[in-house]
PDB file of N, CA and C in Angstrom:
ATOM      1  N   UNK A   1       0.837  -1.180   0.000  1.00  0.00           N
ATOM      2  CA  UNK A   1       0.000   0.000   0.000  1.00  0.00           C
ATOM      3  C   UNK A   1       0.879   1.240   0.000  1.00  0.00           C
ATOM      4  N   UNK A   2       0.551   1.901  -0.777  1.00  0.00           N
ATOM      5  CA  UNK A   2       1.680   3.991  -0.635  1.00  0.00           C
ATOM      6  C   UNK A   2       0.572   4.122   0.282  1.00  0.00           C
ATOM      7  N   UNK A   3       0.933   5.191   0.885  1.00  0.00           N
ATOM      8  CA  UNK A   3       1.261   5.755   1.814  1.00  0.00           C
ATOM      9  C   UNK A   3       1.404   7.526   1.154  1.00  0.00           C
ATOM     10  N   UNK A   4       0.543   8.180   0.984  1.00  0.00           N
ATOM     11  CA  UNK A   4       0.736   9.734   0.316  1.00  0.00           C
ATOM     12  C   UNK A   4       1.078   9.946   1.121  1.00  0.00           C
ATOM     13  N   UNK A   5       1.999  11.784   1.581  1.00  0.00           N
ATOM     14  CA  UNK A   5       2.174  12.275   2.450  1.00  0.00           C
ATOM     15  C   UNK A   5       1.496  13.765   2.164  1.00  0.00           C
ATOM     16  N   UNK A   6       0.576  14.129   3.729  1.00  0.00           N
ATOM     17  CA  UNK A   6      -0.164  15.322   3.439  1.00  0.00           C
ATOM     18  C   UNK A   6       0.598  16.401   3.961  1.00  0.00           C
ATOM     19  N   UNK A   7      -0.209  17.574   3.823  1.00  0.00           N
ATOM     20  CA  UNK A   7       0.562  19.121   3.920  1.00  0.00           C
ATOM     21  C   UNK A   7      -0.020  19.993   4.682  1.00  0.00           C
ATOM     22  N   UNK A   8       0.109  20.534   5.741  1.00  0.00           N
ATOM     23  CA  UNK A   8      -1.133  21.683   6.590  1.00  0.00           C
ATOM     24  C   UNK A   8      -0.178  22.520   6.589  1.00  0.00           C
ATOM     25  N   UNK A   9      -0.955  23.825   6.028  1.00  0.00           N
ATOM     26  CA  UNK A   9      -0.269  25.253   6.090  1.00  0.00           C
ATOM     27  C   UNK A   9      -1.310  26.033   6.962  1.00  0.00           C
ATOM     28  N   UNK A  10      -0.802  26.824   7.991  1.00  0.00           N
ATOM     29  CA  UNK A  10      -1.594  28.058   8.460  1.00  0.00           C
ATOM     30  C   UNK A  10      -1.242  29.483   8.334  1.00  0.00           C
ATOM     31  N   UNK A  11      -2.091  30.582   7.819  1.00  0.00           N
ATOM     32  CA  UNK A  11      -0.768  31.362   7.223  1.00  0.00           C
ATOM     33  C   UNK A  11      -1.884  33.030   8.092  1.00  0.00           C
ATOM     34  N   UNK A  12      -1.117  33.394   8.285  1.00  0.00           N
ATOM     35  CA  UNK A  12      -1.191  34.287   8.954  1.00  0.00           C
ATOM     36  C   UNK A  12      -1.876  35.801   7.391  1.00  0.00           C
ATOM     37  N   UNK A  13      -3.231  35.886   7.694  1.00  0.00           N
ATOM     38  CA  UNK A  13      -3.752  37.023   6.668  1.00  0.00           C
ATOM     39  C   UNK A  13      -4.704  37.502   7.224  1.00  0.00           C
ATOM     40  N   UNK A  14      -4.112  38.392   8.708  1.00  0.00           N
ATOM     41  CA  UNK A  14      -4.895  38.945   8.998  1.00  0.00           C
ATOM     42  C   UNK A  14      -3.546  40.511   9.003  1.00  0.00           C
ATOM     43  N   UNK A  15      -4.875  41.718   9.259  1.00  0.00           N
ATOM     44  CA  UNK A  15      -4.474  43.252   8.785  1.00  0.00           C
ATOM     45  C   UNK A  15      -3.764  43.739   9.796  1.00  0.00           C
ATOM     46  N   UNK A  16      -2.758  45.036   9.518  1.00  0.00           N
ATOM     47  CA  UNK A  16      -2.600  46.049  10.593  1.00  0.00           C
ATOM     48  C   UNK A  16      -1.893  45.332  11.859  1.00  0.00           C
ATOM     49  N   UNK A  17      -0.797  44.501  10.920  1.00  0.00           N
ATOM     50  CA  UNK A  17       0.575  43.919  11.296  1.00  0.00           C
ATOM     51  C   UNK A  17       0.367  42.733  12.338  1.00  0.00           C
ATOM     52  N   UNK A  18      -0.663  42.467  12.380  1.00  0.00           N
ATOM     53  CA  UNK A  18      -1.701  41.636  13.781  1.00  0.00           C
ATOM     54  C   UNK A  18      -0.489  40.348  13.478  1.00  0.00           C
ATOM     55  N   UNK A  19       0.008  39.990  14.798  1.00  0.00           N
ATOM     56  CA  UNK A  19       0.823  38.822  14.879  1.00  0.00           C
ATOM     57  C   UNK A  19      -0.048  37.564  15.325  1.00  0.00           C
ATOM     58  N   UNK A  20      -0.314  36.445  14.447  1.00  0.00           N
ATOM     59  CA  UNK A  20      -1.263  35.414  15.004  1.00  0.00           C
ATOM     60  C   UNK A  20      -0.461  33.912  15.699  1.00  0.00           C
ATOM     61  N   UNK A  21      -0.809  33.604  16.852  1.00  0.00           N
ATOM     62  CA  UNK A  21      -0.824  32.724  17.662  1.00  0.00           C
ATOM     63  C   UNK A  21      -0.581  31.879  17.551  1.00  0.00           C
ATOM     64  N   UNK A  22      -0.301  31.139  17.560  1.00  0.00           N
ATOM     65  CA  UNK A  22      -1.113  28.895  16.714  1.00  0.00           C
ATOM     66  C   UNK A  22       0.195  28.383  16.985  1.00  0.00           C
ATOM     67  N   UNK A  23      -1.114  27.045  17.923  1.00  0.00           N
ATOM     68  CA  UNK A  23      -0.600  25.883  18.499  1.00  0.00           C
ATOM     69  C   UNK A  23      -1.532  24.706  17.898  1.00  0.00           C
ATOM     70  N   UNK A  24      -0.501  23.724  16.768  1.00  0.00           N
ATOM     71  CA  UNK A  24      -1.012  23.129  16.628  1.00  0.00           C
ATOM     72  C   UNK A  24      -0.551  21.681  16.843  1.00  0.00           C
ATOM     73  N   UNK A  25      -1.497  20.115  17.288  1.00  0.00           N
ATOM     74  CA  UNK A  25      -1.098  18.745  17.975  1.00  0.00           C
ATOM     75  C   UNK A  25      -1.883  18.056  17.047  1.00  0.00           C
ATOM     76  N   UNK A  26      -1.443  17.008  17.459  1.00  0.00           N
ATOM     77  CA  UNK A  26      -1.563  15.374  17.117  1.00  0.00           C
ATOM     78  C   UNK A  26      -1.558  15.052  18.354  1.00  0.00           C
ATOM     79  N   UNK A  27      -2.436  13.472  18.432  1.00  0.00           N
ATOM     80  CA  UNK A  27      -2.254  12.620  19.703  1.00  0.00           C
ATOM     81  C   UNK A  27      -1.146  11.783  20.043  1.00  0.00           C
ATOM     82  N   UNK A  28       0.396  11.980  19.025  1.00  0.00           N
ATOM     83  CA  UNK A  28       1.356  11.648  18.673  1.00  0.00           C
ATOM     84  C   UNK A  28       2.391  12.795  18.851  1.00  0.00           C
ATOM     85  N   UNK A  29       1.527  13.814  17.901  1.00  0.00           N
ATOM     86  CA  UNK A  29       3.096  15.082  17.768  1.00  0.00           C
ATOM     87  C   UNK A  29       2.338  16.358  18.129  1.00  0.00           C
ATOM     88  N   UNK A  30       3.136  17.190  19.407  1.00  0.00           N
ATOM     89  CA  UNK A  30       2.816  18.885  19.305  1.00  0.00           C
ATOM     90  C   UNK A  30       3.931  19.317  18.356  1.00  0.00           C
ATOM     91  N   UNK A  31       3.429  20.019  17.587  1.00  0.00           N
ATOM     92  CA  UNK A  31       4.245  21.342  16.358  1.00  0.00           C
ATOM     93  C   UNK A  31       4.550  22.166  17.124  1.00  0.00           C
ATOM     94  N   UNK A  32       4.606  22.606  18.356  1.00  0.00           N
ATOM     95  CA  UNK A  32       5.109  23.475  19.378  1.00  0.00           C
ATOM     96  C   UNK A  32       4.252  24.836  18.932  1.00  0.00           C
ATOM     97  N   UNK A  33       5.098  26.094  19.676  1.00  0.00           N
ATOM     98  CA  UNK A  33       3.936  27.617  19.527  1.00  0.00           C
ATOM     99  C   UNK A  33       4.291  28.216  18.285  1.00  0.00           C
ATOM    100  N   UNK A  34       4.021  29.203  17.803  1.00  0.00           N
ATOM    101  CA  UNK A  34       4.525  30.027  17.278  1.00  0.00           C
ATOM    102  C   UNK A  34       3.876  31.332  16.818  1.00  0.00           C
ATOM    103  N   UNK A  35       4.122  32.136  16.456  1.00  0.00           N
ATOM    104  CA  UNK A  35       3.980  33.304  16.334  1.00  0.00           C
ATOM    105  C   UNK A  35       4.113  34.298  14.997  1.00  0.00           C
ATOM    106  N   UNK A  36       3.146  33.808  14.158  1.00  0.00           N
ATOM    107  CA  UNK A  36       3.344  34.586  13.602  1.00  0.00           C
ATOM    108  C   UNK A  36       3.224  36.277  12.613  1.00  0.00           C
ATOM    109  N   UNK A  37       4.246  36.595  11.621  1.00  0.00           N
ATOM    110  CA  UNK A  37       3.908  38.131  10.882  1.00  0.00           C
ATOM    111  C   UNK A  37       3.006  38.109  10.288  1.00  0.00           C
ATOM    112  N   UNK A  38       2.347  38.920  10.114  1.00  0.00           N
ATOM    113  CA  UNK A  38       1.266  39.084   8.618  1.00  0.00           C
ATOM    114  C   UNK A  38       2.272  38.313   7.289  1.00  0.00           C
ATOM    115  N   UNK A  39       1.627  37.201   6.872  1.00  0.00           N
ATOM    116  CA  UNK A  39       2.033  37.022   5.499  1.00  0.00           C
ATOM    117  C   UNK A  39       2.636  35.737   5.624  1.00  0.00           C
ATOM    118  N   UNK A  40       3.366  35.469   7.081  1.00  0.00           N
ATOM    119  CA  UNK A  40       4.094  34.545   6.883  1.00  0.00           C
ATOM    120  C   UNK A  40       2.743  33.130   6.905  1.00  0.00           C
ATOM    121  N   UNK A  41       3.657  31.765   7.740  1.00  0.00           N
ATOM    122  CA  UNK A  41       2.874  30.411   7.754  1.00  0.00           C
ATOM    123  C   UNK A  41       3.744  29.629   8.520  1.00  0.00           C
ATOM    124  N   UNK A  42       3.027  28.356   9.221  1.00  0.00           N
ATOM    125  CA  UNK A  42       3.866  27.342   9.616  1.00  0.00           C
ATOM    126  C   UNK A  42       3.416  25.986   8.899  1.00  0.00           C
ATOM    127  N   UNK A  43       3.858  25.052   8.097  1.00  0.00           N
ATOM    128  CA  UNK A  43       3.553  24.140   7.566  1.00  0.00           C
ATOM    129  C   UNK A  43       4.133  22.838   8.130  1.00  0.00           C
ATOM    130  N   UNK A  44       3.459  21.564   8.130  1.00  0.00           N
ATOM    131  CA  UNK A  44       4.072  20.350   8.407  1.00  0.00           C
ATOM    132  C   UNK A  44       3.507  19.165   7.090  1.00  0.00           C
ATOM    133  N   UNK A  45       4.311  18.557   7.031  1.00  0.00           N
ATOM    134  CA  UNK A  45       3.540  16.857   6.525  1.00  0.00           C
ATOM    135  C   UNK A  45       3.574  15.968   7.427  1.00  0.00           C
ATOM    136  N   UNK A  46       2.975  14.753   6.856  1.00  0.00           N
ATOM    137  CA  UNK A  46       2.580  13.747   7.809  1.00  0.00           C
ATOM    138  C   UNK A  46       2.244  12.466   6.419  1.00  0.00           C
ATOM    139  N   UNK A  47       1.904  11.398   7.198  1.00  0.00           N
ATOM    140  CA  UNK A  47       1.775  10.498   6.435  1.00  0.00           C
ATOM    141  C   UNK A  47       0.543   9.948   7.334  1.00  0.00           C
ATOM    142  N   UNK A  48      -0.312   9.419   6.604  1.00  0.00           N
ATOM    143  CA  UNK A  48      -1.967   8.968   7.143  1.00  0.00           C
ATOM    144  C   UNK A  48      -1.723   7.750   7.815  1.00  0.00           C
ATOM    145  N   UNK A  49      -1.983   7.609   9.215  1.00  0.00           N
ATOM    146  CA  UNK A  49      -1.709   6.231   9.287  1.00  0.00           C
ATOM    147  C   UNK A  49      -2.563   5.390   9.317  1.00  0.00           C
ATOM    148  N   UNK A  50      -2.159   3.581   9.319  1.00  0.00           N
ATOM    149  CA  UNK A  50      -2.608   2.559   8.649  1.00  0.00           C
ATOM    150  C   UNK A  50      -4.344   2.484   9.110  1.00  0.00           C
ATOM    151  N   UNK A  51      -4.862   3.035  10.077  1.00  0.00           N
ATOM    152  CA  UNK A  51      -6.081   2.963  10.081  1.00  0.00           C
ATOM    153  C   UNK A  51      -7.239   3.961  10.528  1.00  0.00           C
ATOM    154  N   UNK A  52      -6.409   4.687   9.686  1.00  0.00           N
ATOM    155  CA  UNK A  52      -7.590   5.701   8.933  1.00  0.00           C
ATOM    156  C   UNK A  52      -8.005   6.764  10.177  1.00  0.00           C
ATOM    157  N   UNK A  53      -7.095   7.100  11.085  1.00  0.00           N
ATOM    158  CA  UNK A  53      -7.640   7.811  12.162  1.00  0.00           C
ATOM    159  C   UNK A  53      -6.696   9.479  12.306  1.00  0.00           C
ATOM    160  N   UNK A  54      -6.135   9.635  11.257  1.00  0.00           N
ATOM    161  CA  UNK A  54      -4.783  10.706  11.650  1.00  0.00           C
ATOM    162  C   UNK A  54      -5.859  12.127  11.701  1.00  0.00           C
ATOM    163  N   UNK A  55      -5.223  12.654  12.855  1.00  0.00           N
ATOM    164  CA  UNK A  55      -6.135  14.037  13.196  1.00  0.00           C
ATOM    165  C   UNK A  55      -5.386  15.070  13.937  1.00  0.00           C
ATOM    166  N   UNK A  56      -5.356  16.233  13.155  1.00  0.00           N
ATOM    167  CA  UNK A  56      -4.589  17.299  13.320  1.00  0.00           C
ATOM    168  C   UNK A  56      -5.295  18.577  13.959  1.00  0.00           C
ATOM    169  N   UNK A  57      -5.479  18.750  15.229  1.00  0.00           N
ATOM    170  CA  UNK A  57      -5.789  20.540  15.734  1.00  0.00           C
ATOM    171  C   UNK A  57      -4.924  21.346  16.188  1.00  0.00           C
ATOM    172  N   UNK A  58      -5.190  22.922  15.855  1.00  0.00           N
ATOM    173  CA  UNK A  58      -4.780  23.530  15.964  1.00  0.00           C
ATOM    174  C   UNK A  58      -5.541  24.722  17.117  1.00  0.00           C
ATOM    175  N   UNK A  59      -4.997  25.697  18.195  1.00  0.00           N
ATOM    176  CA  UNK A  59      -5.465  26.380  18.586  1.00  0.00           C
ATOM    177  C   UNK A  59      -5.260  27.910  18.007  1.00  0.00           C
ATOM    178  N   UNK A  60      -5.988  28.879  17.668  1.00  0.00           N
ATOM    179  CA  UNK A  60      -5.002  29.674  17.232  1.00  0.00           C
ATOM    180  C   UNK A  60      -5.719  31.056  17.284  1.00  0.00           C
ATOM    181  N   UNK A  61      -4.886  32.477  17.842  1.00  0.00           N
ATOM    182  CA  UNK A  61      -5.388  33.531  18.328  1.00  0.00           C
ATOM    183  C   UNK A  61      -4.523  34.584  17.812  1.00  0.00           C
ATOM    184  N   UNK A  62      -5.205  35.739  17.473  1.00  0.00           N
ATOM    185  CA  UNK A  62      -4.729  37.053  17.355  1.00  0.00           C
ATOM    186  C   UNK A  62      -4.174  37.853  18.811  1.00  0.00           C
ATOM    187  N   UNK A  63      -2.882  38.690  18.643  1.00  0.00           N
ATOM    188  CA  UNK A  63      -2.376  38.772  19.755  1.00  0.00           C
ATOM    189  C   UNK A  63      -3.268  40.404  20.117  1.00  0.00           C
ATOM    190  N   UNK A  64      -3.947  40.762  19.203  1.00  0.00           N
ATOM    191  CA  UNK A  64      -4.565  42.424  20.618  1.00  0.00           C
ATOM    192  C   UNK A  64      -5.835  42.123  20.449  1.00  0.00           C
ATOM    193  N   UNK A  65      -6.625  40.946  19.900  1.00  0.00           N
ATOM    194  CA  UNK A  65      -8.090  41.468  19.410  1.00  0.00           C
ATOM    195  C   UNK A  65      -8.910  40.593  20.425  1.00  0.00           C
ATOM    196  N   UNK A  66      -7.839  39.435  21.185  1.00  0.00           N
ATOM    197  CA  UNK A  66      -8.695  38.414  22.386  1.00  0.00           C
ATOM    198  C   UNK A  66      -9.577  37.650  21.298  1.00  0.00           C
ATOM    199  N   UNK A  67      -9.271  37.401  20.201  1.00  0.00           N
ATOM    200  CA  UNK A  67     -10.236  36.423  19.565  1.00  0.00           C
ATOM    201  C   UNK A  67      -9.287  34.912  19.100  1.00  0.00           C
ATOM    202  N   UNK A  68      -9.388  34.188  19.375  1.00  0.00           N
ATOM    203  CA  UNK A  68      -9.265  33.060  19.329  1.00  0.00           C
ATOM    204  C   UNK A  68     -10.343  31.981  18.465  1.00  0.00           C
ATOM    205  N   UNK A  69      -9.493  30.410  17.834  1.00  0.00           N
ATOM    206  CA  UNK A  69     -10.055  29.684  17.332  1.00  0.00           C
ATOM    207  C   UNK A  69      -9.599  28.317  17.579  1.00  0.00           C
ATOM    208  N   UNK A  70     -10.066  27.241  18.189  1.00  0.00           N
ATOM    209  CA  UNK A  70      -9.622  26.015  18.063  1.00  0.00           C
ATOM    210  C   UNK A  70     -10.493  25.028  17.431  1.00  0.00           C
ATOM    211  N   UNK A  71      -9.977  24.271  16.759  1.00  0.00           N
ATOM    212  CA  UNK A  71     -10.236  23.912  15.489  1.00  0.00           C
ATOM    213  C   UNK A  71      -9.546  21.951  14.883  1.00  0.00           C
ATOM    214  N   UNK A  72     -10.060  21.392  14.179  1.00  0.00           N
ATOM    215  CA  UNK A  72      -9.373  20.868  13.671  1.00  0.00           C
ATOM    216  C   UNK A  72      -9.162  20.957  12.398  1.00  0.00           C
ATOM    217  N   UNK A  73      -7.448  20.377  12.039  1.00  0.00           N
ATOM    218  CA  UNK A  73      -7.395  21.174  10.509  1.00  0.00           C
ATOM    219  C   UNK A  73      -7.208  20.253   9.948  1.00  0.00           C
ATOM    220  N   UNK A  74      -6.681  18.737  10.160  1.00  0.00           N
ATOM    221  CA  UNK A  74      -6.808  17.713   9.075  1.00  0.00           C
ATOM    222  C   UNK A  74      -7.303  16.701  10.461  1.00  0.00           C
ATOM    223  N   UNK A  75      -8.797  16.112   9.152  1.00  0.00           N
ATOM    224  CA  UNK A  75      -9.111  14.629   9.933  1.00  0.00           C
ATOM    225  C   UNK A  75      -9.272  13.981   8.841  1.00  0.00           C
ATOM    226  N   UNK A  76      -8.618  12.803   8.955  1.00  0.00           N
ATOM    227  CA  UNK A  76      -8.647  11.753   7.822  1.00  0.00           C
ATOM    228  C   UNK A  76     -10.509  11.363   7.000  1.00  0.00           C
ATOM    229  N   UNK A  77     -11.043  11.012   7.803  1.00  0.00           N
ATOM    230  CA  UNK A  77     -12.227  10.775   7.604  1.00  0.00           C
ATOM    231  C   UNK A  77     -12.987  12.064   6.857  1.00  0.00           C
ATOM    232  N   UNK A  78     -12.762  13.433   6.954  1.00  0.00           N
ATOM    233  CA  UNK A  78     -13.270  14.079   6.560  1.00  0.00           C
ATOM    234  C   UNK A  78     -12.657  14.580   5.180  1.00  0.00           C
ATOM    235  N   UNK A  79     -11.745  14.945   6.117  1.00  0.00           N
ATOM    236  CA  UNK A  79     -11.003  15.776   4.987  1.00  0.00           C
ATOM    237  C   UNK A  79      -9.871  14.891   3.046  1.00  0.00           C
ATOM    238  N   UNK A  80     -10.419  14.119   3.728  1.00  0.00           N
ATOM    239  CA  UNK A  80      -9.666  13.633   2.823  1.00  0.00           C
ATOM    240  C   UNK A  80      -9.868  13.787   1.465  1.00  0.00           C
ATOM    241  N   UNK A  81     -11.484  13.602   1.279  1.00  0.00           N
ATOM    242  CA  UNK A  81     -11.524  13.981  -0.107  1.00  0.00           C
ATOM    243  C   UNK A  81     -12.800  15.215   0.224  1.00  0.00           C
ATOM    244  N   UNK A  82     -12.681  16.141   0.746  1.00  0.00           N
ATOM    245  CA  UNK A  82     -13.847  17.361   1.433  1.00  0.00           C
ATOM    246  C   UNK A  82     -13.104  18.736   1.186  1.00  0.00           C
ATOM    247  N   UNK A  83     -12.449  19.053   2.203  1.00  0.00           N
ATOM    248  CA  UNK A  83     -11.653  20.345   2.614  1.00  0.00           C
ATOM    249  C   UNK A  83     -10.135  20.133   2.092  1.00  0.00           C
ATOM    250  N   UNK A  84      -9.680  19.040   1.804  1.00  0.00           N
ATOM    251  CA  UNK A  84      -7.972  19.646   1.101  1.00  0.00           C
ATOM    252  C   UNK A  84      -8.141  19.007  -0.351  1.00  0.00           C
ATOM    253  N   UNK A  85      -7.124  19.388  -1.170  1.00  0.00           N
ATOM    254  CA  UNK A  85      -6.586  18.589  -2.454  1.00  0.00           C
ATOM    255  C   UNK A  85      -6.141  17.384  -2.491  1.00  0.00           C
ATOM    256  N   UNK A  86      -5.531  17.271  -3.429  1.00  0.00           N
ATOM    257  CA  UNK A  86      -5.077  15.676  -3.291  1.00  0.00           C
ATOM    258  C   UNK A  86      -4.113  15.725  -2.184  1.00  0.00           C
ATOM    259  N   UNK A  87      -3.266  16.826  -1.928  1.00  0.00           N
ATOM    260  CA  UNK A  87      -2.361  16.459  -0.744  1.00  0.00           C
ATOM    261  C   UNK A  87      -2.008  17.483   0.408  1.00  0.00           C
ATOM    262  N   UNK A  88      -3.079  18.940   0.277  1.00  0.00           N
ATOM    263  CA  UNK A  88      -3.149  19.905   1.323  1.00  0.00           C
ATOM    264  C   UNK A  88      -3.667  20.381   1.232  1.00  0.00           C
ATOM    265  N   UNK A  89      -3.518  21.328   2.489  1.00  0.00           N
ATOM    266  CA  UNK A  89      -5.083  21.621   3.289  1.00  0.00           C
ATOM    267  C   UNK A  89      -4.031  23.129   3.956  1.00  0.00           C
ATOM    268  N   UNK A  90      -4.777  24.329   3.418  1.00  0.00           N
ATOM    269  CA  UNK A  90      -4.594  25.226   3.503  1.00  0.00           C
ATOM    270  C   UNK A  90      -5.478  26.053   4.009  1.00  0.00           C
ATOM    271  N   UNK A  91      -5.212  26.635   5.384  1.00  0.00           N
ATOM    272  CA  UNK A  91      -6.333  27.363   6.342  1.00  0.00           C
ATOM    273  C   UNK A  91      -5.233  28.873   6.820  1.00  0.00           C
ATOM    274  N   UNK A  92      -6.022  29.630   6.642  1.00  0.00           N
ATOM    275  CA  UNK A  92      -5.924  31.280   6.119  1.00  0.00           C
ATOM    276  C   UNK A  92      -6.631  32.249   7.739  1.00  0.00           C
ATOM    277  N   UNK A  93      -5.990  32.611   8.762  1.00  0.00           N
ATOM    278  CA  UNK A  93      -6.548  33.221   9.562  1.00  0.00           C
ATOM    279  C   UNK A  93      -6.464  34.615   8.620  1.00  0.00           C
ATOM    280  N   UNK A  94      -7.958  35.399   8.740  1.00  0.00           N
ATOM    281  CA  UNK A  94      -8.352  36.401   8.215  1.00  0.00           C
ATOM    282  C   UNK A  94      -9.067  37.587   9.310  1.00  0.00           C
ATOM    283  N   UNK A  95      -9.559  38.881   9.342  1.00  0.00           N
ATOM    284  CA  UNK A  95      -9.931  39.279  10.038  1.00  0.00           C
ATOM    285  C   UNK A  95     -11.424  38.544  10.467  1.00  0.00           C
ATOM    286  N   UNK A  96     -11.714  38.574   9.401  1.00  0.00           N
ATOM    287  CA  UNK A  96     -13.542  37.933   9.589  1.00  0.00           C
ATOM    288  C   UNK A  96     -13.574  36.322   9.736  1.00  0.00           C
ATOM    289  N   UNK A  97     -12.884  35.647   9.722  1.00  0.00           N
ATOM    290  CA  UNK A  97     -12.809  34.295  10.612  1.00  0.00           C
ATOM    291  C   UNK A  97     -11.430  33.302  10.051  1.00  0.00           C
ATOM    292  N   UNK A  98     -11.536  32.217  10.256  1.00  0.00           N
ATOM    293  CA  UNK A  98     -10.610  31.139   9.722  1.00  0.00           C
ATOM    294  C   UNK A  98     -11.205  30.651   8.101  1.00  0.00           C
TER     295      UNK A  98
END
């Protein structure tokens, strides 16, 4: 059996230099904190494992506006053929939501 390997980007597009938050886990791996500029992103891959359960959240907040989002950004079951492409899944913090 292959084995694809997927892609989660979170990219920071929100206005007026707003630095965004995001912590994102696995029940396996934390991606640790980070912080980022307008414009930038933090991306990882992963590989789905053998039974069909791989699930990725993220917590993630604007640093002056107190608004926050936790979320999940890849679940196998859903997303697989729903919310990403054949191999990523690209989620956009914006002023007006995720």
């Amino acid at each position: 059996m292959i084995v694809d390997k997927k892609h989660v980007h979170v990219v920071n597009g929100l206005s007026n230099n707003k630095i965004l938050f995001v912590h994102c886990k696995s029940d396996d791996d934390d991606l640790g904190e980070h912080n980022l500029p307008v414009g930038s992103e933090t991306q990882w891959h992963f590989k789905l494992n053998l039974v069909g359960s791989t699930l990725f959240w993220c917590y993630m907040a604007s640093e002056s506006d107190y608004i926050f989002a936790k979320f999940n950004v890849f679940w196998e079951d859903r997303d697989r053929f729903y919310r990403c492409n054949d191999d990523s899944c690209i989620w956009t913090a914006k002023d007006d939501g995720i």
